[in-house]
Protein backbone atom coordinates (compact mmCIF):
# COMPACT_ATOMS: atom_id res chain seq x y z
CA UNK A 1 25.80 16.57 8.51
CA UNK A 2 23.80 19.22 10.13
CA UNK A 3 24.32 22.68 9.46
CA UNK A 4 26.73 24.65 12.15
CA UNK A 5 24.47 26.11 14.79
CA UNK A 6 25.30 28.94 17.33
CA UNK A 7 29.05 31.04 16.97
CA UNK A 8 29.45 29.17 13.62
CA UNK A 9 26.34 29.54 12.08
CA UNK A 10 26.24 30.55 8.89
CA UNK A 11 29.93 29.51 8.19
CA UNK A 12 31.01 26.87 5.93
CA UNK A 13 32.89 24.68 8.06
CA UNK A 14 34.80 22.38 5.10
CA UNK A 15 35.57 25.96 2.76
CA UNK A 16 37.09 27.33 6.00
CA UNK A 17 38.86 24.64 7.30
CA UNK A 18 40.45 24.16 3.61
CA UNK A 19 41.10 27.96 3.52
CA UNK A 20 42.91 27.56 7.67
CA UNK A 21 44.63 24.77 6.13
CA UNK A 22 46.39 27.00 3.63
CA UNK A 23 46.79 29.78 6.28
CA UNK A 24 48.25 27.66 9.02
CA UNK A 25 50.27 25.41 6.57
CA UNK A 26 48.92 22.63 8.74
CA UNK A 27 48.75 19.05 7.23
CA UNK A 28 45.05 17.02 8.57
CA UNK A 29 45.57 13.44 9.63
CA UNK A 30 42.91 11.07 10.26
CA UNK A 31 42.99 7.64 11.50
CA UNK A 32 40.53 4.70 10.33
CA UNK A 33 38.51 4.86 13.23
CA UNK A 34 37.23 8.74 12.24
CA UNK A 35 34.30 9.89 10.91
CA UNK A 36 33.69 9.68 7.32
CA UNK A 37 33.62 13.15 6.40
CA UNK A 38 36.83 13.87 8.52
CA UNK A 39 38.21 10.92 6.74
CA UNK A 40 37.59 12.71 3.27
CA UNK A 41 39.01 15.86 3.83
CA UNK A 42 41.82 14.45 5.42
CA UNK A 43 45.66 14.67 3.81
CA UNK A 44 46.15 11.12 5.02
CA UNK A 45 43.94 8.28 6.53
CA UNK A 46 45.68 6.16 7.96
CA UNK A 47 46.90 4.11 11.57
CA UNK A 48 48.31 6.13 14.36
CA UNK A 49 51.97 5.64 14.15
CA UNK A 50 52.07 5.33 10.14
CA UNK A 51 50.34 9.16 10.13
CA UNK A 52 52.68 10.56 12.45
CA UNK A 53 56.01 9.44 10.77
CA UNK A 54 54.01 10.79 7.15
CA UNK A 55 53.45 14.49 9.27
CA UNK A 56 57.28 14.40 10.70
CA UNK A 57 58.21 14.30 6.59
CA UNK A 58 56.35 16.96 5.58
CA UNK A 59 56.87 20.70 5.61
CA UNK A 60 53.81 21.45 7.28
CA UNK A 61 54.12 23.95 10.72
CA UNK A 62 50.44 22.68 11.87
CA UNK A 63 49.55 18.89 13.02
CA UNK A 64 45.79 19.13 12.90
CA UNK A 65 46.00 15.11 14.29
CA UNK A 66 41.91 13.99 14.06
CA UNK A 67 42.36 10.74 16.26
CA UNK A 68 42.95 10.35 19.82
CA UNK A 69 45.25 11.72 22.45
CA UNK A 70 47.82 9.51 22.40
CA UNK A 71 48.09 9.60 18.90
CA UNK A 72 48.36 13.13 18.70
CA UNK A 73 51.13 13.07 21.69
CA UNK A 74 53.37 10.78 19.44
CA UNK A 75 53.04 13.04 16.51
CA UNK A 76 54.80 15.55 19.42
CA UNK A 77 57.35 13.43 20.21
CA UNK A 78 58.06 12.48 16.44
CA UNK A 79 57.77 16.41 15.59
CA UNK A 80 59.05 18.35 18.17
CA UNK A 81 59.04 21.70 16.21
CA UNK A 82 55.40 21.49 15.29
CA UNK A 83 52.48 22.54 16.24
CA UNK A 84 50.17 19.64 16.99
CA UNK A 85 46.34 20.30 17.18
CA UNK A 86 43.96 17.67 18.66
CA UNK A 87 40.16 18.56 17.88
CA UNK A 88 38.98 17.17 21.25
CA UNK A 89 41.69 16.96 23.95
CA UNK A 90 38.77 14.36 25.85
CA UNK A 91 39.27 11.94 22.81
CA UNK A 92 41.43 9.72 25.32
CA UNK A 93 41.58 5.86 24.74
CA UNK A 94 40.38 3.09 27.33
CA UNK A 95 43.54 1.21 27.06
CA UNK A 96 45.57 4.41 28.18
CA UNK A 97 43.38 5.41 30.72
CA UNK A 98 43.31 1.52 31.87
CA UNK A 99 47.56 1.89 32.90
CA UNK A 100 48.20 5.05 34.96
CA UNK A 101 52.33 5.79 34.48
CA UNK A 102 52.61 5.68 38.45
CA UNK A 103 51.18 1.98 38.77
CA UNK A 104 53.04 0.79 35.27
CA UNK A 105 56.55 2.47 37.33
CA UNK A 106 55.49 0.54 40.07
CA UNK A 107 54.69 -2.89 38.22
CA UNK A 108 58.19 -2.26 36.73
CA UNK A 109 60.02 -1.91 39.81
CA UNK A 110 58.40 -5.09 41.28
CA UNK A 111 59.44 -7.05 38.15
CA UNK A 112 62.97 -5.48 37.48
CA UNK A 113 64.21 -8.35 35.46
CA UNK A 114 61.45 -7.64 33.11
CA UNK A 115 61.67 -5.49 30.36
CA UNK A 116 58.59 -3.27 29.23
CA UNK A 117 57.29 -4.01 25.48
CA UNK A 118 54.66 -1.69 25.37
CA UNK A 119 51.28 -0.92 22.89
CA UNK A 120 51.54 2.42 21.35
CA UNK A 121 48.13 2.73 22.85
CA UNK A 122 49.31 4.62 26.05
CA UNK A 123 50.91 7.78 27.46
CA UNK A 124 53.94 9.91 27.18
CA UNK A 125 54.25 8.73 30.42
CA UNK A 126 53.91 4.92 30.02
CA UNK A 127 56.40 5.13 26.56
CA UNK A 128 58.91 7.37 28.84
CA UNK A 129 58.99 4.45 31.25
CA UNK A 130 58.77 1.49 28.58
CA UNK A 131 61.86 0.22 26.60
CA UNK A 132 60.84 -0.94 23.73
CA UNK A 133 57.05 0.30 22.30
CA UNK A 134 55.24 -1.75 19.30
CA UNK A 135 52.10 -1.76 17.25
CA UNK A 136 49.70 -3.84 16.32
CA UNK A 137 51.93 -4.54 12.74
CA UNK A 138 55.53 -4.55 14.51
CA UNK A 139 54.82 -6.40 17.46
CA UNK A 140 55.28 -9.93 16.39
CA UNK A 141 58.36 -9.10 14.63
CA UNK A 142 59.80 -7.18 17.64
CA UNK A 143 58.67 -10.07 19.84
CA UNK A 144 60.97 -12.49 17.63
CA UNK A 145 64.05 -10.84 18.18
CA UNK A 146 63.88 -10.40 22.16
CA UNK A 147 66.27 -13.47 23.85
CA UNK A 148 64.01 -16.44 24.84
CA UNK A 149 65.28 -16.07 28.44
CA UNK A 150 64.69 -12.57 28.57
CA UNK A 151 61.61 -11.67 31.03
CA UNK A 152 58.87 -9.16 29.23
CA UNK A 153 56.27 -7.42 30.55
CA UNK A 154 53.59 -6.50 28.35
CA UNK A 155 50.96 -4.02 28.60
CA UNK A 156 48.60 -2.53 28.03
CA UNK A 157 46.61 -4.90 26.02
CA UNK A 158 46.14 -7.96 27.50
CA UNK A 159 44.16 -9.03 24.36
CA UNK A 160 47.14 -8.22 22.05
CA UNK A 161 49.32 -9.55 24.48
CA UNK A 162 47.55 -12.99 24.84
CA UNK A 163 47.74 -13.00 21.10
CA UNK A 164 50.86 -13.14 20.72
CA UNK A 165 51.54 -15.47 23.20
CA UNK A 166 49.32 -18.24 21.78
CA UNK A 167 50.79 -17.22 18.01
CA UNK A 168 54.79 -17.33 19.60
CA UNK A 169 54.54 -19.76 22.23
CA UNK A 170 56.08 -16.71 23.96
CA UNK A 171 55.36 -16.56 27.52
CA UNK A 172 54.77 -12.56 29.37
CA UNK A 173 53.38 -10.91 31.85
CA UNK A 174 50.50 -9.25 30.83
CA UNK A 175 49.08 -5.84 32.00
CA UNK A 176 44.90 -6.30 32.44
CA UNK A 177 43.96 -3.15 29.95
CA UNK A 178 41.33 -3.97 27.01
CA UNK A 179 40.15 -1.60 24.36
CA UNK A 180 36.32 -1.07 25.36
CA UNK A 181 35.46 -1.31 21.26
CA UNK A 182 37.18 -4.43 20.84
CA UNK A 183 35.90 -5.76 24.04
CA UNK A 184 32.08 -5.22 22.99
CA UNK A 185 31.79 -8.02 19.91
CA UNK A 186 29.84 -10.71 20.44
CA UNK A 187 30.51 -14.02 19.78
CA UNK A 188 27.04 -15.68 19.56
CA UNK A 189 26.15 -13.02 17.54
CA UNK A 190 29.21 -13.09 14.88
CA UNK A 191 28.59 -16.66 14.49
CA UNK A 192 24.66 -16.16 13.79
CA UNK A 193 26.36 -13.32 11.26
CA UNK A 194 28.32 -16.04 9.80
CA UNK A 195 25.73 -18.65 9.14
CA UNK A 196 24.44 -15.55 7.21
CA UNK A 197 26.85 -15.07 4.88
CA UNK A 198 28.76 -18.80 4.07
CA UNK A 199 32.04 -18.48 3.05
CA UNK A 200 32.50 -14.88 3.69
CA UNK A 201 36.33 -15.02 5.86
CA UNK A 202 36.14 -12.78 9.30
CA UNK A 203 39.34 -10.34 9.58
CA UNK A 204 39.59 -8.94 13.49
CA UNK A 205 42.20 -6.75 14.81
CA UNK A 206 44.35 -8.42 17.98
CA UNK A 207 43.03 -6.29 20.57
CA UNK A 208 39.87 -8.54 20.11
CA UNK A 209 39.30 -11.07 22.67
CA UNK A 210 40.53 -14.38 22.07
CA UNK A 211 36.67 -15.94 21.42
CA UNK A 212 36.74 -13.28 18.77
CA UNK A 213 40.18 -13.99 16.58
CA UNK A 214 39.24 -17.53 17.12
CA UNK A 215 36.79 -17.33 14.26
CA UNK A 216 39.28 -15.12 12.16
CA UNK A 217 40.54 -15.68 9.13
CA UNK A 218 42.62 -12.55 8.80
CA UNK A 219 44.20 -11.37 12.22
CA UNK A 220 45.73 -7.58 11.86
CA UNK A 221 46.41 -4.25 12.24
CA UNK A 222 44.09 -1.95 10.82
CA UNK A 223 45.89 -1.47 7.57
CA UNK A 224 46.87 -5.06 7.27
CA UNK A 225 42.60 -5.14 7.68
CA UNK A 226 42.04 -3.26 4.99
CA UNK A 227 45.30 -4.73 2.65
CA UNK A 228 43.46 -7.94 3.39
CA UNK A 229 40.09 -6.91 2.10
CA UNK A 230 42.07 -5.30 -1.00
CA UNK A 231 43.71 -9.14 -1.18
CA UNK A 232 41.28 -11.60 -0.45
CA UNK A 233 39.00 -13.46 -3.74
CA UNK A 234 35.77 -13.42 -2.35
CA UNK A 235 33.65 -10.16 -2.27
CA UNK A 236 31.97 -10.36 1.49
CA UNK A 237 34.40 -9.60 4.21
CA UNK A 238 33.31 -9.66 7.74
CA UNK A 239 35.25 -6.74 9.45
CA UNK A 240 36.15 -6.91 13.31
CA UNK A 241 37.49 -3.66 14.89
CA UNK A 242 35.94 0.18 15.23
CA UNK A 243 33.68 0.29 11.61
CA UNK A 244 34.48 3.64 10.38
CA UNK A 245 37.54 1.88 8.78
CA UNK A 246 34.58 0.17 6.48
CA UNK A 247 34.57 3.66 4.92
CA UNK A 248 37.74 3.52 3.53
CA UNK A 249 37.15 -0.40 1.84
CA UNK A 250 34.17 0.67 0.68
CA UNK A 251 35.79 4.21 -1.13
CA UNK A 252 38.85 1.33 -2.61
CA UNK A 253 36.61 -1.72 -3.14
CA UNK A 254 32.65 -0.48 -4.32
CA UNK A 255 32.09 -3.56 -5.74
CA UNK A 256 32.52 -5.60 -2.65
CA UNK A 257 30.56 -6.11 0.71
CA UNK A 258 32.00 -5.29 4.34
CA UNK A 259 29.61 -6.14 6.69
CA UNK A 260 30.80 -4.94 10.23
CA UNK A 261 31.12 -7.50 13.38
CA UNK A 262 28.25 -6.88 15.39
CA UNK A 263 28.11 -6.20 19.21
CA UNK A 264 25.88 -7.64 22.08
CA UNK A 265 22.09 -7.73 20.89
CA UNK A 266 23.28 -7.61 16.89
CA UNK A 267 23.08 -4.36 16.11
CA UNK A 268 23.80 -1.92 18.64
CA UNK A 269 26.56 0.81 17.91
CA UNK A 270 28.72 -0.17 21.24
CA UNK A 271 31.42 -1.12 18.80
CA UNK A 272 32.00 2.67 17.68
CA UNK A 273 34.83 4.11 19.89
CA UNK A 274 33.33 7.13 21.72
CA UNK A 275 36.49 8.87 22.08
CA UNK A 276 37.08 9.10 18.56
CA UNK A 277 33.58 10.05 18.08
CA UNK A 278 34.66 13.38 19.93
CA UNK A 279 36.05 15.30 17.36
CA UNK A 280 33.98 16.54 14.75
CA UNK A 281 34.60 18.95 11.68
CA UNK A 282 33.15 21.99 13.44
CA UNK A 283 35.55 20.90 16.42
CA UNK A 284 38.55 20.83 13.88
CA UNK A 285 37.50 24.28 12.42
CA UNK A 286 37.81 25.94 15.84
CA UNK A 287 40.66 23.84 16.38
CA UNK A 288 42.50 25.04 12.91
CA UNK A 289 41.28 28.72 13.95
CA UNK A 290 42.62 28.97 17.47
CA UNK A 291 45.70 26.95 17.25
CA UNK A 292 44.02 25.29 20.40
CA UNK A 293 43.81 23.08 22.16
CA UNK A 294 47.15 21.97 22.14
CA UNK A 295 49.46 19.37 22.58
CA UNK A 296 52.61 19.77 25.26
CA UNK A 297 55.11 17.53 26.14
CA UNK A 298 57.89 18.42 28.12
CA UNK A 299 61.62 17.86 26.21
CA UNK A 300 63.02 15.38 29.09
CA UNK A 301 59.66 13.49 29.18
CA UNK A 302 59.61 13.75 25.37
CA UNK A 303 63.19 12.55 24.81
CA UNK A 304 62.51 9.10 27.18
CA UNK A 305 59.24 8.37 25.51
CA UNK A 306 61.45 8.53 21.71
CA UNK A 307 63.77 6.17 23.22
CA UNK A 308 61.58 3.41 23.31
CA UNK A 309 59.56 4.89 19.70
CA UNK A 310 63.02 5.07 18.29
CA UNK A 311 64.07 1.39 19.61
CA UNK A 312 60.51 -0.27 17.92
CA UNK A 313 61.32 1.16 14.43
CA UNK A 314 64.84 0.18 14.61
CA UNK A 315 63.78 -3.21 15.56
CA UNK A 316 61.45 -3.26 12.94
CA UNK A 317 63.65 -2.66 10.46
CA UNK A 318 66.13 -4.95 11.77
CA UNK A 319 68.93 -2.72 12.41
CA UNK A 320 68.56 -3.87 16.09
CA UNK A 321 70.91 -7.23 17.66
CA UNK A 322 69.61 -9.03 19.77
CA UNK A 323 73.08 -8.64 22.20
CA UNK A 324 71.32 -5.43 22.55
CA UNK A 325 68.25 -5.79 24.09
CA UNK A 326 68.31 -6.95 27.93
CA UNK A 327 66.39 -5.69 31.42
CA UNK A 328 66.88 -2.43 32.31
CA UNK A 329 69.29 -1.90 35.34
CA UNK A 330 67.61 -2.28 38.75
């Protein structure tokens, strides 16, 4: 990493973010998809939902959440009483911006006898006006306990969604939203990368399109990804979704290969998300320093949205009947 240039030259931007750590008593979260060197001074690494229900069990008064905006906002909602810190407050997510809460409210009042399972991959907004939200680990065990007559619309990954209709047999109405990094593999080109490596099994997250998990072996979130490459017997994994989570296999698993899917001319870097290639350590510094920039979310908003948070991890746990899940009153 290049040296800090202009108001931070001359600092040490890892010895004084560990020092503002202690200061702020602020615990540093990092997804998969993060750079490696925010992945390595991170407290956890992890996927979006798992590190904000590790912060809401900790002690710590600071949320320094190194992911996207979303991400950051559900860490709010989980931990009300925290400060939450988001390097880059522009580190959105394609699939949020793709579903705007007043067109979602207005899908849902044209399709009233639909419930809303919803992608954690969205707003405040969109989880304040959803009734049930899921990941890409929960969903298909959510799915399985919603009433076969019951009407469900699902957004916003239509790629997800589609999934888990072929996989269920399920039948939904999807919401058109796509996750621009999942959207950019080619197919041509992973199947010239498999004639390269015989034998070596493809693992692809579900918000890949369907010509994508096609050739997957391993279909998953990205810790069931990376549980899978712990797992599997041979010692070449091909690895579909954002690549910086290759960091992490490679840190558990040195003596195996992770080659990453490649996008549209074989080797271009369109498969890195671009929002989480926003923050950066100097970003997180400032960030850690200021107490800024911020997340808000007001307490009604923030109470709706942890309806539908709190209704996926009872479901997931099974404390849920199914006599209790049924369209929302028109």
């Amino acid at each position: 990493m290049n040296a800090p240039t202009g108001p931070l030259a001359g600092i040490d931007i890892r010895a004084g973010i560990e020092q503002l750590r202690k200061e702020r008593n602020a615990i540093i979260l990092a997804h998969y998809y993060q750079r490696p060197e925010i992945q390595d001074l991170a407290d956890y690494v992890g996927d979006s939902l798992e590190l904000s229900r590790k912060a809401q069990q900790t002690d710590a008064e600071v949320i320094a959440f190194c992911g996207v905006r979303f991400m950051a906002e559900t860490a709010k909602i989980l931990s009300p009483e925290k400060t939450v810190i988001l390097p880059d407050m522009d580190a959105g997510c394609s699939l949020e911006d793709s579903c705007p809460p007043d067109q979602f409210a207005a899908f849902r009042a044209a399709h009233p006898d639909h419930i809303a399972l919803t992608y954690i991959n969205c707003s405040t907004e969109v989880k304040a006006l959803s009734d049930i939200i899921v990941t890409s680990s929960s969903a298909e065990k959510i799915l399985s306990q919603i009433p076969l007559d019951q009407k469900i619309i699902f957004g916003p990954d239509k790629h997800l969604g589609g999934y888990l209709q072929r996989k269920l047999g399920r039948e939904m109405l999807l919401w058109p939203g796509v996750c621009i990094v999942h959207e950019a593999f080619s197919e041509t080109e992973l199947i010239k990368l498999k004639a390269q490596h015989p034998g070596a099994p493809v693992a692809a997250h579900p918000e890949c399109p369907a010509h994508i998990v096609d050739h997957a072996d391993y279909v998953g979130s990205t810790s069931g990804i990376l549980t899978y490459a712990k797992e599997m017997p041979g010692d070449t994994l091909i690895v579909a979704t954002e690549p910086h989570i290759i960091h992490q296999m490679q840190l558990a698993m040195p003596h195996k290969n992770f080659i990453g899917a490649p996008g549209a001319d074989g080797n271009c870097n369109c498969n890195i998300c671009p929002y989480m290639a926003l923050n950066t350590l100097e970003k997180l510094y400032i960030a850690l320093r200021d107490l800024s920039p911020q997340v808000h979310i007001e307490e009604g908003l923030r109470l709706k949205a942890k309806k539908s948070l709190d209704r996926m991890l009872d479901m997931a746990s099974g404390t849920v009947g199914q006599g209790d899940l049924g369209a929302r009153p028109a």
